[in-house]
PDB file of N, CA and C in Angstrom:
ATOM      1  N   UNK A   1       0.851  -1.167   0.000  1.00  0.00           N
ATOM      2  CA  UNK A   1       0.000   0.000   0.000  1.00  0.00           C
ATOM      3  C   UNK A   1       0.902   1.237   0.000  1.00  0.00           C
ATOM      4  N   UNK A   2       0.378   2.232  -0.889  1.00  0.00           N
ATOM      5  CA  UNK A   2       1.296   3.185  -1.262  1.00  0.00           C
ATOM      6  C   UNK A   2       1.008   4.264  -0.050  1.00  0.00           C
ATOM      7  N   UNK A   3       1.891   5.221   0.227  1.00  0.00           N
ATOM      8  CA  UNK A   3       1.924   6.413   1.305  1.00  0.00           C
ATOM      9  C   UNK A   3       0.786   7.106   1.474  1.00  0.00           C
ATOM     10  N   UNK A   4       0.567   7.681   0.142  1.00  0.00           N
ATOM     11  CA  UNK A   4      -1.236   8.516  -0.494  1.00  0.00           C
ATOM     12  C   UNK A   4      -2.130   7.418  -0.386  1.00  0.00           C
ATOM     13  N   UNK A   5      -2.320   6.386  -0.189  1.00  0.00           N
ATOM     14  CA  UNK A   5      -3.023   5.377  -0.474  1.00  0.00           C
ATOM     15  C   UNK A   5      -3.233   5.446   1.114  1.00  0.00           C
ATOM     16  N   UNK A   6      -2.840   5.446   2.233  1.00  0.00           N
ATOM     17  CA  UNK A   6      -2.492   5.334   3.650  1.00  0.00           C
ATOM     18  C   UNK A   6      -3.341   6.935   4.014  1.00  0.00           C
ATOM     19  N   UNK A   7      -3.025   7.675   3.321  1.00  0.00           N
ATOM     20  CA  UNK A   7      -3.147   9.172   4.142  1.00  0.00           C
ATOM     21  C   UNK A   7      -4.796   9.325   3.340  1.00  0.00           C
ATOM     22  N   UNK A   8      -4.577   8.430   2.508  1.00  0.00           N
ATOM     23  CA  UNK A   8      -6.375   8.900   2.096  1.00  0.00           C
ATOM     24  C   UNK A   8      -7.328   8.238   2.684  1.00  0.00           C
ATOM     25  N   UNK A   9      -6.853   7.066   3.423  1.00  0.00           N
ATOM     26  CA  UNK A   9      -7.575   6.484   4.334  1.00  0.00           C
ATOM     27  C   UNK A   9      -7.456   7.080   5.741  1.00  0.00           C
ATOM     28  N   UNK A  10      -6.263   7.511   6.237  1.00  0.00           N
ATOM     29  CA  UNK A  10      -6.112   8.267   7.029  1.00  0.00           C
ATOM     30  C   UNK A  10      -7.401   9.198   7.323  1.00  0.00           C
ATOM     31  N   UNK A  11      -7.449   9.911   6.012  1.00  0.00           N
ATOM     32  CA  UNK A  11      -8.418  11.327   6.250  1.00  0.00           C
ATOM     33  C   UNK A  11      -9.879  10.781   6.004  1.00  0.00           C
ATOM     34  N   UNK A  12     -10.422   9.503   5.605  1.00  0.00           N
ATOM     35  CA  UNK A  12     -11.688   8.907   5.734  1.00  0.00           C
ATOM     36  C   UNK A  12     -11.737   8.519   7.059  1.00  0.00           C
ATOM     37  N   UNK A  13     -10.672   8.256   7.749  1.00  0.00           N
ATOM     38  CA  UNK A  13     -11.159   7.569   9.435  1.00  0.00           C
ATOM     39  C   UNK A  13     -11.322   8.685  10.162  1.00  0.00           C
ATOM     40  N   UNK A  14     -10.757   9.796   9.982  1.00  0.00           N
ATOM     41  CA  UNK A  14     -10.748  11.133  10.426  1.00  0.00           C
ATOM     42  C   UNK A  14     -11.899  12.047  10.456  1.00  0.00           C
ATOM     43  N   UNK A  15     -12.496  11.906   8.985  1.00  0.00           N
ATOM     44  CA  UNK A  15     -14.001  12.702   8.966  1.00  0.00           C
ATOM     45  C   UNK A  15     -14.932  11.574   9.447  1.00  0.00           C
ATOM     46  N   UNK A  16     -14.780   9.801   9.653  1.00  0.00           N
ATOM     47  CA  UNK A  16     -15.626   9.177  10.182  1.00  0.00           C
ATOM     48  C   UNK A  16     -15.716   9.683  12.016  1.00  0.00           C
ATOM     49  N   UNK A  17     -14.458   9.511  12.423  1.00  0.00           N
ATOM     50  CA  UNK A  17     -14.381   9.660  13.797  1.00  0.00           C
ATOM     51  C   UNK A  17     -15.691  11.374  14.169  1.00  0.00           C
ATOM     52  N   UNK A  18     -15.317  12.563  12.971  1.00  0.00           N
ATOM     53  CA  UNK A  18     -15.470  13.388  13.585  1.00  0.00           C
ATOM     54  C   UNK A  18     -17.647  13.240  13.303  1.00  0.00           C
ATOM     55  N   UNK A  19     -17.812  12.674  12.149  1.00  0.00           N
ATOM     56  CA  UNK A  19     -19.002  12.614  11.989  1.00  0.00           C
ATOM     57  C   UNK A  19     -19.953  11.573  13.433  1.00  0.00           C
ATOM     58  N   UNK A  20     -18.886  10.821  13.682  1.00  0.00           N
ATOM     59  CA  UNK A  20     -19.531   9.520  14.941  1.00  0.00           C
ATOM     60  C   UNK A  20     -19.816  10.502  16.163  1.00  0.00           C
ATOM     61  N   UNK A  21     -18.672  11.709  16.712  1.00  0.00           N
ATOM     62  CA  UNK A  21     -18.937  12.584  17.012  1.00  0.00           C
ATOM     63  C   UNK A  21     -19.986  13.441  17.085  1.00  0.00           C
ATOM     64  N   UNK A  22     -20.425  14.105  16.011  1.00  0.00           N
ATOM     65  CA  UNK A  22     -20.965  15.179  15.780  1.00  0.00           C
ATOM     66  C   UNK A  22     -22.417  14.056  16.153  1.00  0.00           C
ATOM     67  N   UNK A  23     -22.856  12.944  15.704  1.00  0.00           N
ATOM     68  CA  UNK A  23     -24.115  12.196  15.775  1.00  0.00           C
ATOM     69  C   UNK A  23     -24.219  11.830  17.600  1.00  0.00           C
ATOM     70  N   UNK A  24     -23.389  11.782  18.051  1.00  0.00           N
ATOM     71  CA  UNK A  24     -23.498  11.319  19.729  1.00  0.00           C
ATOM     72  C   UNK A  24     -23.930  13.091  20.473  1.00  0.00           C
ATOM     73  N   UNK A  25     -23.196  14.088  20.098  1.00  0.00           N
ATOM     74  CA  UNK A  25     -23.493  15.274  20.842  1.00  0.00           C
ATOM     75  C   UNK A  25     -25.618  15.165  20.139  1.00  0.00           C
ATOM     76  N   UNK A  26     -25.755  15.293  19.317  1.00  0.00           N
ATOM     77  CA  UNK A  26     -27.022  15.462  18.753  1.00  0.00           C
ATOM     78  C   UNK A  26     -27.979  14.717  19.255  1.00  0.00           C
ATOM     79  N   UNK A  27     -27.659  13.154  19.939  1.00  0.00           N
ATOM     80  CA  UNK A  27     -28.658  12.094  19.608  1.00  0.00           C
ATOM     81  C   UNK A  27     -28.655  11.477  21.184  1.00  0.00           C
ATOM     82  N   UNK A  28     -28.094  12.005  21.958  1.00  0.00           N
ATOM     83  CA  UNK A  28     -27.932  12.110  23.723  1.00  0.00           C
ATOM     84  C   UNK A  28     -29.280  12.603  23.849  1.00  0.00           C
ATOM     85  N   UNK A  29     -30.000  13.837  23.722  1.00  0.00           N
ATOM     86  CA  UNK A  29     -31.630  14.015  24.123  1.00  0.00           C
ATOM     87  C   UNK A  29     -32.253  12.314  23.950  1.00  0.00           C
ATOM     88  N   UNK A  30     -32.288  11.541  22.975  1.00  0.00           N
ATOM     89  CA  UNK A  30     -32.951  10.580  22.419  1.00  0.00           C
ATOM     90  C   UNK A  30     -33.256   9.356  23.852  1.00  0.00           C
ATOM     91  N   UNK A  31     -31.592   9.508  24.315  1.00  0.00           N
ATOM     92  CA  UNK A  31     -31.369   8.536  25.532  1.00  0.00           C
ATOM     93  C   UNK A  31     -31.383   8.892  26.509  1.00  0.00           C
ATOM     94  N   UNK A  32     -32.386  10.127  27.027  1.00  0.00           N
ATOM     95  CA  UNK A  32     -32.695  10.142  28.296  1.00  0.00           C
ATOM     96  C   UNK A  32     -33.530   9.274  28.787  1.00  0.00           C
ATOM     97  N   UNK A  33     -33.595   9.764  29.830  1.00  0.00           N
ATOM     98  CA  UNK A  33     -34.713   8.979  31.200  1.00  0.00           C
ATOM     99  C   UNK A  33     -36.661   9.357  30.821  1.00  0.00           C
ATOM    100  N   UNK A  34     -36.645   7.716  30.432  1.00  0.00           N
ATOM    101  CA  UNK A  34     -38.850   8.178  30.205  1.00  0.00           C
ATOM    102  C   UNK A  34     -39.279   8.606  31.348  1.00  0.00           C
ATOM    103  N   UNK A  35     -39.872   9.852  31.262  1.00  0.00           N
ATOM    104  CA  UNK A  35     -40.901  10.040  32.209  1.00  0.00           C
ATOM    105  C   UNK A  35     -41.865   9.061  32.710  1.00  0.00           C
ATOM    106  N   UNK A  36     -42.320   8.504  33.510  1.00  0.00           N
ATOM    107  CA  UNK A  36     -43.350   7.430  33.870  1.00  0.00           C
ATOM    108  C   UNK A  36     -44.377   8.085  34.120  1.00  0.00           C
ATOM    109  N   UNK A  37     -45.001   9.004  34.081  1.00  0.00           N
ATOM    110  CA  UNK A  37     -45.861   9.704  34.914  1.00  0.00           C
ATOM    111  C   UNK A  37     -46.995   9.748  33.846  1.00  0.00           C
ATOM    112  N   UNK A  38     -48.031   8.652  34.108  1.00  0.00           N
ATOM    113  CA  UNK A  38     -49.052   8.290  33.564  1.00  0.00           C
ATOM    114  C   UNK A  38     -50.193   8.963  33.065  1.00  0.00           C
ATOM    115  N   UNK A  39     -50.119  10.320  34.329  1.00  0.00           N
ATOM    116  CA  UNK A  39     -50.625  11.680  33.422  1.00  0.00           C
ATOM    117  C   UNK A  39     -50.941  12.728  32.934  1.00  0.00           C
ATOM    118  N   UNK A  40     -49.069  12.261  32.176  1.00  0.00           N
ATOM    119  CA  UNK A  40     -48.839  13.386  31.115  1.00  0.00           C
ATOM    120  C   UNK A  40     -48.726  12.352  29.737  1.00  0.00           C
ATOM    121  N   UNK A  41     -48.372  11.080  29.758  1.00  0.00           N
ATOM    122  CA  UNK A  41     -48.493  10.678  28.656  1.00  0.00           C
ATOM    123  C   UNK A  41     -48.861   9.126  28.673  1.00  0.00           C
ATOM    124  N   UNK A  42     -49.626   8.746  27.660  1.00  0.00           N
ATOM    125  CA  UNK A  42     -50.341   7.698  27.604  1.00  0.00           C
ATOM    126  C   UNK A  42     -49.656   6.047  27.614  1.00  0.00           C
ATOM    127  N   UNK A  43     -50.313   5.104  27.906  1.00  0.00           N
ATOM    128  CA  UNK A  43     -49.499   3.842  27.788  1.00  0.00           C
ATOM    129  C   UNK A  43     -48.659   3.366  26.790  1.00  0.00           C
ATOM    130  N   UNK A  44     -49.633   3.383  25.903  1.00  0.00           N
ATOM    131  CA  UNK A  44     -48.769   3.241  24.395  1.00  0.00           C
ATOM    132  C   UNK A  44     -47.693   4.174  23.891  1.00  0.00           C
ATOM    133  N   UNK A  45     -47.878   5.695  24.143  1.00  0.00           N
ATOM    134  CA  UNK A  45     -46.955   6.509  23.983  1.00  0.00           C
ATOM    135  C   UNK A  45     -45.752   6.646  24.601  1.00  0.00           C
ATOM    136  N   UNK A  46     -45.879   6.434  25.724  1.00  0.00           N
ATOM    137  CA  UNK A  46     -45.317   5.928  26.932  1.00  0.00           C
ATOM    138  C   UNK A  46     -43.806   4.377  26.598  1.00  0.00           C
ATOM    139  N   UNK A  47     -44.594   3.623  26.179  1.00  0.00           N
ATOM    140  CA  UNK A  47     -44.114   2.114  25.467  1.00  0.00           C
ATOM    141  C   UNK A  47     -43.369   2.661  24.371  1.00  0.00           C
ATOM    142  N   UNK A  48     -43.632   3.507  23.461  1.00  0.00           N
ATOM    143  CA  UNK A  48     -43.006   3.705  22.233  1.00  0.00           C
ATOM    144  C   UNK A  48     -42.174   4.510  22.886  1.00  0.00           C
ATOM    145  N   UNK A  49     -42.058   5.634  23.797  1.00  0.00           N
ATOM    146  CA  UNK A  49     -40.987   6.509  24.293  1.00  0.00           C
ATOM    147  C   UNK A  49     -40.018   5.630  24.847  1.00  0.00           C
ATOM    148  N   UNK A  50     -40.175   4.606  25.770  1.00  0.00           N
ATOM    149  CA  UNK A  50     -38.747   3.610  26.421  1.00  0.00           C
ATOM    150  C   UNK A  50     -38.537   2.861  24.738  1.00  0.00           C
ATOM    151  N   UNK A  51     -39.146   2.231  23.697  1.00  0.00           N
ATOM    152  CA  UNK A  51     -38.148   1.905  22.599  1.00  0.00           C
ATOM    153  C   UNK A  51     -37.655   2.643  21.923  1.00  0.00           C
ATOM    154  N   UNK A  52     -37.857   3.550  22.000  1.00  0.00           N
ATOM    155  CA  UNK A  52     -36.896   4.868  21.594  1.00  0.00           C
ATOM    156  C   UNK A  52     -35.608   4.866  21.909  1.00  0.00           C
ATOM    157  N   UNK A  53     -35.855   5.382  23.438  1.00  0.00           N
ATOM    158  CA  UNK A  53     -34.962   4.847  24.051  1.00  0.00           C
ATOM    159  C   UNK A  53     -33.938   3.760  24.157  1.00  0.00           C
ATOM    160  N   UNK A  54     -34.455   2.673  24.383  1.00  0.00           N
ATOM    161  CA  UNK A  54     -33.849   1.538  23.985  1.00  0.00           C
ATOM    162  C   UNK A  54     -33.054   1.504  22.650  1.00  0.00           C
ATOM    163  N   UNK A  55     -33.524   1.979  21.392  1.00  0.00           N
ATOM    164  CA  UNK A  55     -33.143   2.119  20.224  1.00  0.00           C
ATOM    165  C   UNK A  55     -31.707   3.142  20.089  1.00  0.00           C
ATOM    166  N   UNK A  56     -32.178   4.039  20.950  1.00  0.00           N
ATOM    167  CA  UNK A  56     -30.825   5.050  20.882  1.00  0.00           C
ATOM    168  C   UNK A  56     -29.834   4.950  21.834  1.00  0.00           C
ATOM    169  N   UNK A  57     -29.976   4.030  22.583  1.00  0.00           N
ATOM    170  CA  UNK A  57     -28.945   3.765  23.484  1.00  0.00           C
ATOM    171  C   UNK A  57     -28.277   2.637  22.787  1.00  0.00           C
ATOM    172  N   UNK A  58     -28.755   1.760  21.809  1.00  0.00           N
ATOM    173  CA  UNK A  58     -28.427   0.844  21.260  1.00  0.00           C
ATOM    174  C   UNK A  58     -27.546   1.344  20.239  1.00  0.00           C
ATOM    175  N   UNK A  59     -27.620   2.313  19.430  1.00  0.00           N
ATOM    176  CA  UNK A  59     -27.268   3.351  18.491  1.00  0.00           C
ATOM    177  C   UNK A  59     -25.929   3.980  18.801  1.00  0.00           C
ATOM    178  N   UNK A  60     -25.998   4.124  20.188  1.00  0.00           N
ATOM    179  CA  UNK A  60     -24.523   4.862  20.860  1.00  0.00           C
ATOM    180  C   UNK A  60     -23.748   3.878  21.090  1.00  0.00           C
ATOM    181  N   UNK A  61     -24.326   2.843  21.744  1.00  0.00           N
ATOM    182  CA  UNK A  61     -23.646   1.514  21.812  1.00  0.00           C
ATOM    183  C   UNK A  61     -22.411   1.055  20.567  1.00  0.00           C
ATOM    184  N   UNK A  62     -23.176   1.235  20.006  1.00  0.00           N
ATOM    185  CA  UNK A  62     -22.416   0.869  18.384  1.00  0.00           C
ATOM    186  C   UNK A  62     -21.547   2.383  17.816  1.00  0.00           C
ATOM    187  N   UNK A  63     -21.806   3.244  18.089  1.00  0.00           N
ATOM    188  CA  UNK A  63     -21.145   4.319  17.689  1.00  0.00           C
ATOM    189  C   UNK A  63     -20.034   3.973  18.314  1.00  0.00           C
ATOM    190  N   UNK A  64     -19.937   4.279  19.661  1.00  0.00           N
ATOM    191  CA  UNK A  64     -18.816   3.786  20.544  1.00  0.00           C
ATOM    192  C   UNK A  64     -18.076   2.739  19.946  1.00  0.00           C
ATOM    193  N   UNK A  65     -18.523   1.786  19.954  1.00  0.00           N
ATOM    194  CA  UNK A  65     -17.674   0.404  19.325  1.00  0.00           C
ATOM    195  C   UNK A  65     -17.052   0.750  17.742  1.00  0.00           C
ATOM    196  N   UNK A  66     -17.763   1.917  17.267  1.00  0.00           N
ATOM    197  CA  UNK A  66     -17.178   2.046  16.252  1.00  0.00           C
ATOM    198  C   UNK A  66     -15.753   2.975  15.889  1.00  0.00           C
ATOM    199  N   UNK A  67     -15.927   3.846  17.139  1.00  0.00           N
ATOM    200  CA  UNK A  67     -14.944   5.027  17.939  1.00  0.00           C
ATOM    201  C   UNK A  67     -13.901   4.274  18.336  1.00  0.00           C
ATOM    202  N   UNK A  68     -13.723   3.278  19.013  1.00  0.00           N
ATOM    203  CA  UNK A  68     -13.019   2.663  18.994  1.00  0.00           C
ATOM    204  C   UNK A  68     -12.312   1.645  18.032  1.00  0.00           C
ATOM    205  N   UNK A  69     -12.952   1.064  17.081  1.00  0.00           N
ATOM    206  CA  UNK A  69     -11.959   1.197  16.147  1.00  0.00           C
ATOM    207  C   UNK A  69     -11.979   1.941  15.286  1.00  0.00           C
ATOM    208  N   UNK A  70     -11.850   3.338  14.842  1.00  0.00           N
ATOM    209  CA  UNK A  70     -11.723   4.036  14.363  1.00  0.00           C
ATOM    210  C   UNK A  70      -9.887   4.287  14.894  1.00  0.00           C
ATOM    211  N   UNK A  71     -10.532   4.831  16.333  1.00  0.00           N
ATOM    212  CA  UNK A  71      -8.939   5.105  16.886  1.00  0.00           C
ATOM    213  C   UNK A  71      -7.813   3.756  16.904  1.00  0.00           C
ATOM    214  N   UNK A  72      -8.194   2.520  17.058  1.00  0.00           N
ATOM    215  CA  UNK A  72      -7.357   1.401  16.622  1.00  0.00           C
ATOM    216  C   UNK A  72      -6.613   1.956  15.369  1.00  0.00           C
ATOM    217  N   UNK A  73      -7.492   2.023  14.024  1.00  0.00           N
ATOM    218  CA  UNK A  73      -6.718   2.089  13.142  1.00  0.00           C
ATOM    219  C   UNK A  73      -5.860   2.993  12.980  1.00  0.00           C
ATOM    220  N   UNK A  74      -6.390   4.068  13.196  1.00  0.00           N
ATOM    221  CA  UNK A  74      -5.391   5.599  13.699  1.00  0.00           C
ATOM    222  C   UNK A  74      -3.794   5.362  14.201  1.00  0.00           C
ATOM    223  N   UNK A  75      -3.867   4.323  15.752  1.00  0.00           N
ATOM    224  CA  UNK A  75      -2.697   3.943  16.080  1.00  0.00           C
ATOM    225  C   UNK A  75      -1.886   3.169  15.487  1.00  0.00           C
ATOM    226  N   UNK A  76      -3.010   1.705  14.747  1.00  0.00           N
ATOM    227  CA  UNK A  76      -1.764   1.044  13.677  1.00  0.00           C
ATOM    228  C   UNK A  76      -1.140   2.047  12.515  1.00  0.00           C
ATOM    229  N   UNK A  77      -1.667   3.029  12.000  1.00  0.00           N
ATOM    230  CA  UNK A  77      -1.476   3.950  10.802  1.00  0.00           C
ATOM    231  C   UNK A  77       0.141   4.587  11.450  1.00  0.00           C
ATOM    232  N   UNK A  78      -0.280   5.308  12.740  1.00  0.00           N
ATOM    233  CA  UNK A  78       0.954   5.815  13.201  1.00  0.00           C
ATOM    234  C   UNK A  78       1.964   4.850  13.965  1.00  0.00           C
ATOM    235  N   UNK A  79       2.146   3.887  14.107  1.00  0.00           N
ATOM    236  CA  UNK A  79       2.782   2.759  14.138  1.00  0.00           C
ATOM    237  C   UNK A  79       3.466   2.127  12.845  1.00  0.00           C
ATOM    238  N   UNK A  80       2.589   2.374  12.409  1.00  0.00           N
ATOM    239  CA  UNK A  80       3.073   1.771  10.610  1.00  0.00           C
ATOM    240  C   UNK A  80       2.387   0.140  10.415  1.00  0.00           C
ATOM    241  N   UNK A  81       1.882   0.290  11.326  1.00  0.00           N
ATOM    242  CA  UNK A  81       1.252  -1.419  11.132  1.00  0.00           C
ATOM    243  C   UNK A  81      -0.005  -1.404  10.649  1.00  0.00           C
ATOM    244  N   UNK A  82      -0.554  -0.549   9.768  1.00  0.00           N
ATOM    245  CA  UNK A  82      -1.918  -0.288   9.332  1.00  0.00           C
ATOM    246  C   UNK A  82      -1.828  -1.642   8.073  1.00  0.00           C
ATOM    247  N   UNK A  83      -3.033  -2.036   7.592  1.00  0.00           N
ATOM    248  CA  UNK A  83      -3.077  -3.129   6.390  1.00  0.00           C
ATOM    249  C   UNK A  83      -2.807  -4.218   6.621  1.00  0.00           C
ATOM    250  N   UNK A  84      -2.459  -4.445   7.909  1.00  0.00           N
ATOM    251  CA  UNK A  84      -1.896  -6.064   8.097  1.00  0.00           C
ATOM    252  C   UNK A  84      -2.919  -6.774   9.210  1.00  0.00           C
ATOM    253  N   UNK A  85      -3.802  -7.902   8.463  1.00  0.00           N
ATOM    254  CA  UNK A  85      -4.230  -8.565   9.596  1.00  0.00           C
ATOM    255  C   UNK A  85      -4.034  -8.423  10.948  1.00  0.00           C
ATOM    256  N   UNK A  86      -5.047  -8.922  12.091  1.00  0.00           N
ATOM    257  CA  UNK A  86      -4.367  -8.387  13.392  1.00  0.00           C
ATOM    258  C   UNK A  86      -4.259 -10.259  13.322  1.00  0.00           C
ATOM    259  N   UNK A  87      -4.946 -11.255  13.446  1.00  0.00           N
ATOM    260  CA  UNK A  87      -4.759 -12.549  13.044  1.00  0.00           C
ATOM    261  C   UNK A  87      -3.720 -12.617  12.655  1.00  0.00           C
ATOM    262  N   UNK A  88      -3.550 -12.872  11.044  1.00  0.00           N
ATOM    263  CA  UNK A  88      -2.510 -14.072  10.260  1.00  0.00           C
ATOM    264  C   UNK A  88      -1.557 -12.939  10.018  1.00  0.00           C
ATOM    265  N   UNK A  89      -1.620 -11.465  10.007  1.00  0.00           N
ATOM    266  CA  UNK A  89      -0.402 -10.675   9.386  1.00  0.00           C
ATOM    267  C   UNK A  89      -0.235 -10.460   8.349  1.00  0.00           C
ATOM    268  N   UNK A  90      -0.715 -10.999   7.315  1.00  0.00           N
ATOM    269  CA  UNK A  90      -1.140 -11.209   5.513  1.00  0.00           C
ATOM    270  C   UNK A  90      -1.550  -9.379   5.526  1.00  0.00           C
ATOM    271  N   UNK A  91      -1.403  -9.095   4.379  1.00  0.00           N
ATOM    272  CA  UNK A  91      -2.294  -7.843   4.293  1.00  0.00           C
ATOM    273  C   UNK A  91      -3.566  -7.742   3.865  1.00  0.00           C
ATOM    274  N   UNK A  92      -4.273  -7.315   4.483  1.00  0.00           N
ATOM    275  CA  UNK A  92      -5.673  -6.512   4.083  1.00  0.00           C
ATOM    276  C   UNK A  92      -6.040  -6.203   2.628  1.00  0.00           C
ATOM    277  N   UNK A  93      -6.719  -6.690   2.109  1.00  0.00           N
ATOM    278  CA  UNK A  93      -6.862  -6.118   0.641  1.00  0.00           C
ATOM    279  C   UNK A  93      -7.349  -4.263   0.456  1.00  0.00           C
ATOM    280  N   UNK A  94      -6.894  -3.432  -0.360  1.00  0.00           N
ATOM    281  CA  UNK A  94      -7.272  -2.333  -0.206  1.00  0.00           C
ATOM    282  C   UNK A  94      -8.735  -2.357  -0.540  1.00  0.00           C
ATOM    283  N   UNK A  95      -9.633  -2.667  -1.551  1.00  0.00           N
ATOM    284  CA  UNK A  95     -10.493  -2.634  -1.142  1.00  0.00           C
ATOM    285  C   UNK A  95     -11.826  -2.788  -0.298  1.00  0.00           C
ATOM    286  N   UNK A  96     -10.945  -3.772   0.708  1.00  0.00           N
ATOM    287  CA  UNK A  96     -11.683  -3.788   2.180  1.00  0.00           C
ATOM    288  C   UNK A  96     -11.858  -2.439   2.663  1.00  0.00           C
ATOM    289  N   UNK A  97     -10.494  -2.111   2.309  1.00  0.00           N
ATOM    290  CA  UNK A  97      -9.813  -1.093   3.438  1.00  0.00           C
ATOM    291  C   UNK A  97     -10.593  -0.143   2.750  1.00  0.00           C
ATOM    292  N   UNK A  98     -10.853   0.510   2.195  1.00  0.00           N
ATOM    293  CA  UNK A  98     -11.694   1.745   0.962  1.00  0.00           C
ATOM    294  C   UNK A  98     -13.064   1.630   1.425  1.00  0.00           C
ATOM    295  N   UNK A  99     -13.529  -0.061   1.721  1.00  0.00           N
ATOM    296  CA  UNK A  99     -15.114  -0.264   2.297  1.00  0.00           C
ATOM    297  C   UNK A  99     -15.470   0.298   3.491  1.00  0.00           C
ATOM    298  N   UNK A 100     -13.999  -0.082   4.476  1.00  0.00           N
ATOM    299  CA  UNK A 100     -14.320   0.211   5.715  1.00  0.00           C
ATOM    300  C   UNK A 100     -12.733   0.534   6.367  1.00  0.00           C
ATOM    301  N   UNK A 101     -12.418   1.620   6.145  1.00  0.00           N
ATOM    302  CA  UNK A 101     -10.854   1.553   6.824  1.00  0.00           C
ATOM    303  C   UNK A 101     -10.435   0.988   7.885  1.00  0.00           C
ATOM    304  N   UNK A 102     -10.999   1.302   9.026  1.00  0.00           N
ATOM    305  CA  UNK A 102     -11.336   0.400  10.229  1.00  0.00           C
ATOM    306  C   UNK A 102     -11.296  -0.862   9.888  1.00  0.00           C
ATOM    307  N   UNK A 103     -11.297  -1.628   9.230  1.00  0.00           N
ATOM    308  CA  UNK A 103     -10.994  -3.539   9.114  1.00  0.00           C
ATOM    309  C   UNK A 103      -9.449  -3.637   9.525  1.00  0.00           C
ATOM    310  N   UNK A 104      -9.491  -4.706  10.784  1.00  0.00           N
ATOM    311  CA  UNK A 104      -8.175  -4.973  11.238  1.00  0.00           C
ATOM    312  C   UNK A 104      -8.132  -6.381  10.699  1.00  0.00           C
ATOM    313  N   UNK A 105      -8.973  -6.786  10.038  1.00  0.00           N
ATOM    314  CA  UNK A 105      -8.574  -8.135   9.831  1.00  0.00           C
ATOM    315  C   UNK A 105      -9.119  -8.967   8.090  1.00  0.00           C
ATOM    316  N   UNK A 106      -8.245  -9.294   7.310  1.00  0.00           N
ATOM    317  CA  UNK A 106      -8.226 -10.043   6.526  1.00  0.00           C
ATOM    318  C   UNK A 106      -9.747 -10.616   6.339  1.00  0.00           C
ATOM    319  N   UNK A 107     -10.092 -10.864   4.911  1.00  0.00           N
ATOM    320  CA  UNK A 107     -11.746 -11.201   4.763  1.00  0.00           C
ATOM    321  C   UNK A 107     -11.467 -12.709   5.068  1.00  0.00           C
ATOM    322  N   UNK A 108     -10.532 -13.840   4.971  1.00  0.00           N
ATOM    323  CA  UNK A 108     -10.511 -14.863   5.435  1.00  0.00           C
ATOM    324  C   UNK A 108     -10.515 -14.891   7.071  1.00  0.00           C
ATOM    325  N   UNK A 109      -9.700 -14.247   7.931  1.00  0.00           N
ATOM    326  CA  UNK A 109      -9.772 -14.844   9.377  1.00  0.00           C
ATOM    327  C   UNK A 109     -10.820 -13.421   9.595  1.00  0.00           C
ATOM    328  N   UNK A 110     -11.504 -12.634   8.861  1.00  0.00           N
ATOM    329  CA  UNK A 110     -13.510 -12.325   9.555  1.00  0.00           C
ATOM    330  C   UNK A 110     -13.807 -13.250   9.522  1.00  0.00           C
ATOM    331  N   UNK A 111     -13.969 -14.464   8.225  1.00  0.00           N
ATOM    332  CA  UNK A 111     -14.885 -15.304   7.831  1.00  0.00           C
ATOM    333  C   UNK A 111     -15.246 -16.281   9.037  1.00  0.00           C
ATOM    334  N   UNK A 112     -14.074 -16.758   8.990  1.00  0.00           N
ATOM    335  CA  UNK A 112     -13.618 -17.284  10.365  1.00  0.00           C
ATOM    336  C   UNK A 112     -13.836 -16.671  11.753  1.00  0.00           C
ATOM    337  N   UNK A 113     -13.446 -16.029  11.946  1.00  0.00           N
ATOM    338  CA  UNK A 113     -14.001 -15.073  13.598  1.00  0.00           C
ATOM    339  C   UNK A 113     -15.625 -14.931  13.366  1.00  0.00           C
ATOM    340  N   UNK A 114     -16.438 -14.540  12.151  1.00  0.00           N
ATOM    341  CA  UNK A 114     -18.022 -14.656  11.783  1.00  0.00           C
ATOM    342  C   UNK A 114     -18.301 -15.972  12.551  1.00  0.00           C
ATOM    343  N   UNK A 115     -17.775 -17.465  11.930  1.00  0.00           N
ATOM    344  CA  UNK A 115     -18.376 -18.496  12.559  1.00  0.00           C
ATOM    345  C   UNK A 115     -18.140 -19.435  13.495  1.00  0.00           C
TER     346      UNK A 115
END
């Protein structure tokens, strides 16, 4: 993998990190605390407000997990160990890497870690 080839992925994990960002400051109202108080709002409304909830806490859940490897790859990049399996060590095909820069691992040992 060429240098520009590295720094252009570089700057895709960079506007990902800052966009994962910008969606957690925005989407925190979503995962507050339901009111329970039966009346100001109705059962059913009520039910749909905690899966909301539920939904957007689920949402951050995964943002997070995604923040984190975001910054993984960041450190292999400045390490110099970016493209190389974290498994077998083989390199990463670039167009994994173009799909999802964040892939630490080879589409054979996912396949494998999948089942």
């Amino acid at each position: 993998m060429t240098k520009n080839q590295i720094e252009q992925l570089k700057q895709k994990l960079l506007a990902q990190r800052l966009e994962i960002h910008d969606l957690q400051t925005t989407l925190i109202e979503s995962s507050k605390t339901v009111d329970l108080d039966q009346s100001k709002v109705g059962r059913l409304s009520r039910m749909d407000a905690m899966q909301g909830q539920q939904i957007a806490m689920e949402a951050s859940r995964r943002r997070k997990l995604q923040l984190i490897n975001i910054e993984s790859a960041l450190n292999r990049i400045e390490n110099s160990e970016y493209g190389y399996c974290l498994e077998c060590g083989e390199d990463i095909y670039i167009r994994r890497l173009e799909f999802d820069p964040a892939n630490s691992l080879c589409i054979v040992c996912a396949e494998i870690k999948e089942n």
